[in-house]
Protein backbone atom coordinates (compact mmCIF):
# COMPACT_ATOMS: atom_id res chain seq x y z
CA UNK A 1 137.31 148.18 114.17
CA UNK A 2 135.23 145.80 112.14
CA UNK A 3 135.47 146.12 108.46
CA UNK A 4 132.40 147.04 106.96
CA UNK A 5 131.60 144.76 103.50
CA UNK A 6 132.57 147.42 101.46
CA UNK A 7 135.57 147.93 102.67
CA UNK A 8 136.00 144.44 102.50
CA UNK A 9 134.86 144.34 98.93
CA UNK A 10 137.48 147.19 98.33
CA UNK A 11 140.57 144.88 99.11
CA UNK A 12 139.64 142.45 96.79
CA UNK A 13 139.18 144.85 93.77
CA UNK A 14 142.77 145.98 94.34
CA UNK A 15 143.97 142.19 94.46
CA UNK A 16 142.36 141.46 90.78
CA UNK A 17 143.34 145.06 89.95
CA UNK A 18 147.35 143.61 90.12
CA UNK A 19 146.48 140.99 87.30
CA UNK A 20 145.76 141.90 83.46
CA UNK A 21 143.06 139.57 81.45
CA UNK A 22 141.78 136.80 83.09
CA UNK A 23 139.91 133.49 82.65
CA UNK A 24 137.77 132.62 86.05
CA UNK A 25 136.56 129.23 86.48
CA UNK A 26 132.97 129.58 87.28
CA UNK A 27 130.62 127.23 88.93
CA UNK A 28 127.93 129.81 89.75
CA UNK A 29 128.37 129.18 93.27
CA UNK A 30 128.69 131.23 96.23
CA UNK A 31 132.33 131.88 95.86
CA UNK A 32 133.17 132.43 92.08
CA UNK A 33 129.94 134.51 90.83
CA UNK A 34 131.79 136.83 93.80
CA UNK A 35 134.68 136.54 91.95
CA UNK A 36 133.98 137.28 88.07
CA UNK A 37 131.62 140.32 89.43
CA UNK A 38 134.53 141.66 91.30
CA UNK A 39 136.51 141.19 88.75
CA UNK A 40 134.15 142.79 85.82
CA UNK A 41 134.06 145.99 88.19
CA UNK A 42 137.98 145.85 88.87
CA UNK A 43 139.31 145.18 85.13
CA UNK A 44 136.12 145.66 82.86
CA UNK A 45 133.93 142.93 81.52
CA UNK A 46 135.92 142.67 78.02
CA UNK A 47 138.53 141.13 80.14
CA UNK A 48 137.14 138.86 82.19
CA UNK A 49 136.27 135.28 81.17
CA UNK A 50 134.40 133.11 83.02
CA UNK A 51 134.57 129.31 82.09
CA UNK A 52 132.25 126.79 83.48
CA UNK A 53 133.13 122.72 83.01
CA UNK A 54 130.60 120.55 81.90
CA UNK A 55 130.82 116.81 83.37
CA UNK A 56 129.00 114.45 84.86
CA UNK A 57 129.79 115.18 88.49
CA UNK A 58 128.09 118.80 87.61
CA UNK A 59 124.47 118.68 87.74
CA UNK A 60 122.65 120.46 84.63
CA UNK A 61 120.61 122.89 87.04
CA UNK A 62 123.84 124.24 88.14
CA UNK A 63 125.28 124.73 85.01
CA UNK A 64 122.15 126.03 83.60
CA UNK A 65 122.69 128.81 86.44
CA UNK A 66 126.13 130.00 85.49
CA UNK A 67 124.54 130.47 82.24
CA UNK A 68 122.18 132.78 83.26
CA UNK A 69 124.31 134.66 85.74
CA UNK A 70 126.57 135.47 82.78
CA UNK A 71 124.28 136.45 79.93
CA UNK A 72 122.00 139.07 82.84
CA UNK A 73 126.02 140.60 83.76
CA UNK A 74 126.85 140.53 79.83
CA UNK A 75 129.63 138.44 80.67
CA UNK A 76 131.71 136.29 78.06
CA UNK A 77 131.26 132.38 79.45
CA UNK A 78 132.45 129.90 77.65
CA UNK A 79 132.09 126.35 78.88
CA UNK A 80 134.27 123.24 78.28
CA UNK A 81 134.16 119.62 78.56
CA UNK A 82 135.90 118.13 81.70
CA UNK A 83 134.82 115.04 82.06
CA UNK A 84 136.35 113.64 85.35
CA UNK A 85 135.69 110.13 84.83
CA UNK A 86 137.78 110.24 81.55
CA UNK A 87 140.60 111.15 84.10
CA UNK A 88 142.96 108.17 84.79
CA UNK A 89 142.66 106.94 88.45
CA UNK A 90 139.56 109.20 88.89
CA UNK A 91 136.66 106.38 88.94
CA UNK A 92 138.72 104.71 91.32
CA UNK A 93 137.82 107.48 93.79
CA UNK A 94 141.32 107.79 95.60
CA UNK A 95 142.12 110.19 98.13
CA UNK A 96 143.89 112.51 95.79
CA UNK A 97 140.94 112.38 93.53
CA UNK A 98 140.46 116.15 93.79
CA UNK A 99 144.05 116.88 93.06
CA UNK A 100 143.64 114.59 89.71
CA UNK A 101 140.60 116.73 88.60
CA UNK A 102 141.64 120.13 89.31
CA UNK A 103 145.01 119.36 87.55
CA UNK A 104 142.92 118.40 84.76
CA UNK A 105 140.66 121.18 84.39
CA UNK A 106 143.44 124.25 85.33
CA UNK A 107 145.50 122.68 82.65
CA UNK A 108 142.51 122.97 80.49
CA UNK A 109 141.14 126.74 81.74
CA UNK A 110 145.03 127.36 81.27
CA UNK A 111 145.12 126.73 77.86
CA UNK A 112 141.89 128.22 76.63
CA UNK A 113 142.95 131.51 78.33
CA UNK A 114 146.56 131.41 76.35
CA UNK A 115 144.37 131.04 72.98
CA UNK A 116 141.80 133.85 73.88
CA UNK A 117 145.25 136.31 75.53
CA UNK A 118 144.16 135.83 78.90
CA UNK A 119 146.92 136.57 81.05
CA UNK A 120 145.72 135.11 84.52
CA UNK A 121 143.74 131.85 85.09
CA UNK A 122 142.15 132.42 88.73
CA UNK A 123 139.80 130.33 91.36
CA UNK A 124 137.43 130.68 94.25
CA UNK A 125 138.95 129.53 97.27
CA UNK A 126 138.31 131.23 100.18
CA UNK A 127 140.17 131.77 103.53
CA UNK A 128 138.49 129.35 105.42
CA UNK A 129 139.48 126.35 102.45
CA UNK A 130 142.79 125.82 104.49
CA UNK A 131 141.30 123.87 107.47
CA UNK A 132 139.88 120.75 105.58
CA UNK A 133 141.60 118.47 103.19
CA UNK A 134 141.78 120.00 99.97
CA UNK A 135 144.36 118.42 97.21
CA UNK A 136 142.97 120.12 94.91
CA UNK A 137 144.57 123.14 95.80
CA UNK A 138 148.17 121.32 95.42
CA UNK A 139 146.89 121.24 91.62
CA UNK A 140 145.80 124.99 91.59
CA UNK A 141 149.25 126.12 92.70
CA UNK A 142 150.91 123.69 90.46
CA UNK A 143 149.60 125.32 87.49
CA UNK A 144 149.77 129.16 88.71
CA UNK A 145 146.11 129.77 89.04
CA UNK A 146 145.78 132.66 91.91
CA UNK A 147 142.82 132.98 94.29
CA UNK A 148 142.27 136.57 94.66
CA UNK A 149 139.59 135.79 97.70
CA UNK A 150 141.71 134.12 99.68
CA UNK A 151 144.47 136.60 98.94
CA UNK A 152 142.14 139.77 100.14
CA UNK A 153 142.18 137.41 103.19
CA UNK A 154 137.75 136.74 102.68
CA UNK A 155 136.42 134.16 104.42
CA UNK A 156 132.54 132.33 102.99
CA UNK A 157 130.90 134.92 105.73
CA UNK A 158 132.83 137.40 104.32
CA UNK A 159 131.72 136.71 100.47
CA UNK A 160 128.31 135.74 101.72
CA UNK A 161 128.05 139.66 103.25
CA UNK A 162 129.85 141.14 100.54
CA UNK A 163 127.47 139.71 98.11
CA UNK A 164 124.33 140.47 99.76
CA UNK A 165 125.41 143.94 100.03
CA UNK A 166 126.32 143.56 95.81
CA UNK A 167 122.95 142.16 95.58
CA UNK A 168 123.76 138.73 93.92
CA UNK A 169 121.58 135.77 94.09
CA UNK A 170 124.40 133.45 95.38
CA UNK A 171 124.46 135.47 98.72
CA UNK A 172 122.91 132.17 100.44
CA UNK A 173 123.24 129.80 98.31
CA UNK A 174 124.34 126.57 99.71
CA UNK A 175 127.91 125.68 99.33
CA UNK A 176 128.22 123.28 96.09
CA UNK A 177 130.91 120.69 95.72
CA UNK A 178 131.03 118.35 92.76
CA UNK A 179 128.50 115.15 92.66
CA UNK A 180 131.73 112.78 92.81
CA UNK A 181 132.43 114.13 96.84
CA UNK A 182 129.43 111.88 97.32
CA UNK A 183 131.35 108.79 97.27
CA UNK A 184 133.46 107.19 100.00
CA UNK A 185 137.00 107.19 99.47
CA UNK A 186 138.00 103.73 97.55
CA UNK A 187 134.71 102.97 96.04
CA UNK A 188 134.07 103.10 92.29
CA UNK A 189 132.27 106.30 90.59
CA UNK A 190 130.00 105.54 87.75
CA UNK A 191 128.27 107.76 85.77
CA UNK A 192 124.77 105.90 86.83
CA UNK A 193 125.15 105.98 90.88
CA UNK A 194 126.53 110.30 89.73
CA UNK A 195 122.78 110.02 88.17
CA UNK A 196 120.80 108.48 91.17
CA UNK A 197 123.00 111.14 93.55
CA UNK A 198 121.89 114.30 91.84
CA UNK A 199 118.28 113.11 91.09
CA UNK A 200 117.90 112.25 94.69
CA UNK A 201 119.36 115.68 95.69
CA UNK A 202 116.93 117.64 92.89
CA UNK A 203 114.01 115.44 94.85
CA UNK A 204 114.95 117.06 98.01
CA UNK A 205 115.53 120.43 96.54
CA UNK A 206 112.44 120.73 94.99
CA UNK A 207 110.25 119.33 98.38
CA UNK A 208 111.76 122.91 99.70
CA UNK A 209 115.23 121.58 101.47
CA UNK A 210 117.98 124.12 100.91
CA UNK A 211 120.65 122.65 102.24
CA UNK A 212 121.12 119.42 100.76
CA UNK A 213 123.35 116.24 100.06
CA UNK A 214 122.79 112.91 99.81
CA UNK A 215 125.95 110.52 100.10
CA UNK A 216 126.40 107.36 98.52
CA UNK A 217 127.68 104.17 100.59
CA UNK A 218 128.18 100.19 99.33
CA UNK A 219 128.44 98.19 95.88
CA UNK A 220 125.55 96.43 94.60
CA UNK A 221 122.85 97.73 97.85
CA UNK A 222 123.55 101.13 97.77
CA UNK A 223 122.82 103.10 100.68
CA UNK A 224 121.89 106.86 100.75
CA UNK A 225 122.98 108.87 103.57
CA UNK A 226 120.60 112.33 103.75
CA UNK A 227 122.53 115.28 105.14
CA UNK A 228 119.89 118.27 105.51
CA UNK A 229 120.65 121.25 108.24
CA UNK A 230 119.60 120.35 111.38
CA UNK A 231 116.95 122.72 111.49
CA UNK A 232 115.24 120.60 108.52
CA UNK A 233 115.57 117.12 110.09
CA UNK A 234 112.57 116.84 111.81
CA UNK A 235 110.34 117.87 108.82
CA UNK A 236 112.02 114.48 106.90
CA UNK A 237 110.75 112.71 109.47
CA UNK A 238 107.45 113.25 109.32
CA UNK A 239 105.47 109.72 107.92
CA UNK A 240 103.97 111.28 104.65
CA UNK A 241 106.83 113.20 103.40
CA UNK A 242 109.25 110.10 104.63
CA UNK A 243 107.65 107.46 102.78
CA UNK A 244 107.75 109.72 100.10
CA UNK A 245 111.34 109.59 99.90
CA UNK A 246 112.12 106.50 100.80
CA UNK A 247 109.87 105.20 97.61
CA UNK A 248 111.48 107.57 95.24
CA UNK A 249 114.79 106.51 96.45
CA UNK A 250 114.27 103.35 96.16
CA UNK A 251 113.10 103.95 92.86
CA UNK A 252 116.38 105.22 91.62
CA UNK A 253 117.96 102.29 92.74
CA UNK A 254 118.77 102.99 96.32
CA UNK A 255 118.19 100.19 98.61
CA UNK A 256 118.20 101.73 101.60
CA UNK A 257 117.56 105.19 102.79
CA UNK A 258 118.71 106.54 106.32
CA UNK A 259 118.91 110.33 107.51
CA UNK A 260 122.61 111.30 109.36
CA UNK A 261 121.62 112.73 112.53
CA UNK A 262 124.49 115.03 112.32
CA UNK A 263 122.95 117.18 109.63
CA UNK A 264 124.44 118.76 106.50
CA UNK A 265 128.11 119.63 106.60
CA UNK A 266 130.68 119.92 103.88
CA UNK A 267 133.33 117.57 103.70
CA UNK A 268 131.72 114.97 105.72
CA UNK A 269 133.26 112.25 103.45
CA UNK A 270 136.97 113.53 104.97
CA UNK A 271 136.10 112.15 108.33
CA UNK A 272 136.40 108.88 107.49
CA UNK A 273 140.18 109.61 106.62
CA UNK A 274 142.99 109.43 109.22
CA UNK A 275 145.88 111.07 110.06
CA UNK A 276 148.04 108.60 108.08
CA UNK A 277 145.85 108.65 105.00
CA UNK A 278 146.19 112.28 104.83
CA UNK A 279 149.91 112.03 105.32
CA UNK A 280 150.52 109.60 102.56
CA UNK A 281 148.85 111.78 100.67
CA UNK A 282 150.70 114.70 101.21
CA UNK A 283 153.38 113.48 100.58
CA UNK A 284 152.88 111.58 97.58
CA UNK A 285 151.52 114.95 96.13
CA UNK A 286 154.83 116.82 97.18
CA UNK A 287 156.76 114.40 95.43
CA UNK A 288 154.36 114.74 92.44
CA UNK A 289 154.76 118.12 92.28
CA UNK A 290 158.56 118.46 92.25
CA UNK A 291 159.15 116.00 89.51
């Protein structure tokens, strides 16, 4: 027998009804508005706390949107700075550059909640963020931060239905990952290509594409790589809108502009990684983690 979203919903108010206070860090995407609603209903809104990190790699319109989320639920939000490219290593754009942010920013979340007698720092994975590589997660358990979705077992689907059925906004939003997974793996973040990336994603947004990224490949002649779902593809294509693109592109400082036949997909940037790579990697974090 199939579950039915409430029952499904169910399980994951008795996960966050095992844990006392806690501090959610909120993006206001799909995953973690699920997460501080379920957990106002399971533990009361006077002790929840969501907390939202304001950086660079976090475009304003999506931090403008956990705002509002919280102050229509009467939610306390409190938001931080966590800028990434103050991190150490971070601009550099390793590998592991997920793992150096997240340790960052639970570390920061962690404290905040000691201060305001949270008892429980918690995050929105989901089931299905086990099949991809995700350091970041290394950094999550590091810290003890739980992830109450992926402990009621909930895949994206699963939160997608579940929040329909709630009747929250995210229920199809696209999937959001930070500005910075933009980047291939080695080459440099700056806080000006992190401008041209989001500015050419709000272009694309606002011409009516809802699933969106735009990836950013080379040095000096920076190429943009357009990721929309394949359904969308042929409407970039047509000549009008497609010069129209092209010349605001290039007008951000893009020299070149091509679409990826593939279509949008998250963690795209992970394919040019091999098995090695993501060995190394591994391992190095292991180590990390047990000195």
């Amino acid at each position: 027998m199939i579950d039915t979203f409430r029952e499904k919903y169910e399980r994951l108010l008795d996960v966050l009804r095992g844990y006392g206070r806690v501090a959610a860090a909120f993006s206001g995407g799909v995953d973690s508005t699920l997460l501080v609603y379920a957990a106002a209903e399971a533990l009361g809104k006077e002790n929840v706390l969501a907390v939202t990190a304001r950086s660079a790699s976090f475009p304003q319109r999506e931090l403008a949107a956990a705002a509002d989320f919280c102050a229509g639920q009467g939610l306390e939000h409190e938001i931080i700075d966590s800028e990434e490219l103050d991190i150490d290593g971070f601009s550099s754009n390793p590998p592991n550059r997920c793992y150096l942010c997240k340790y960052e920013l639970f570390t920061k979340i962690g404290a905040l909640a000691r201060t305001r007698g949270f008892d429980t720092v918690a995050e929105g994975s989901n089931a299905d963020d086990t099949g991809d590589y995700r350091p970041g997660m290394q950094a999550v358990r590091e810290l003890g931060a739980v992830s109450p979705l992926r402990e009621a077992g909930l895949t994206k689907d699963d939160i997608r239905a579940i929040s329909k059925g709630l009747g929250l906004p995210t229920w199809d939003k696209q999937s959001f990952a930070c500005l910075s997974s933009r980047f291939v793996y080695g080459e440099d973040i700056t806080l000006e290509k992190l401008s041209m990336v989001d500015r050419a994603e709000q272009l694309l947004l606002d011409k009516g594409f809802r699933y969106v990224r735009v990836r950013i490949h080379g040095g000096a002649s920076c190429l943009a790589r357009i990721e929309v779902s394949p359904e969308e593809i042929g409407r970039l294509t047509e000549d009008a809108l497609r010069d129209e693109v092209c010349a605001a592109f290039r007008g951000m400082g893009f020299s070149y502009v091509t679409l990826d036949l593939q279509g949008y997909r998250t963690g795209s940037m992970n394919e040019t990684l091999t098995d090695e790579t993501l060995m190394n990697e591994t391992q190095t974090l292991q180590k990390e983690g047990a000195e």
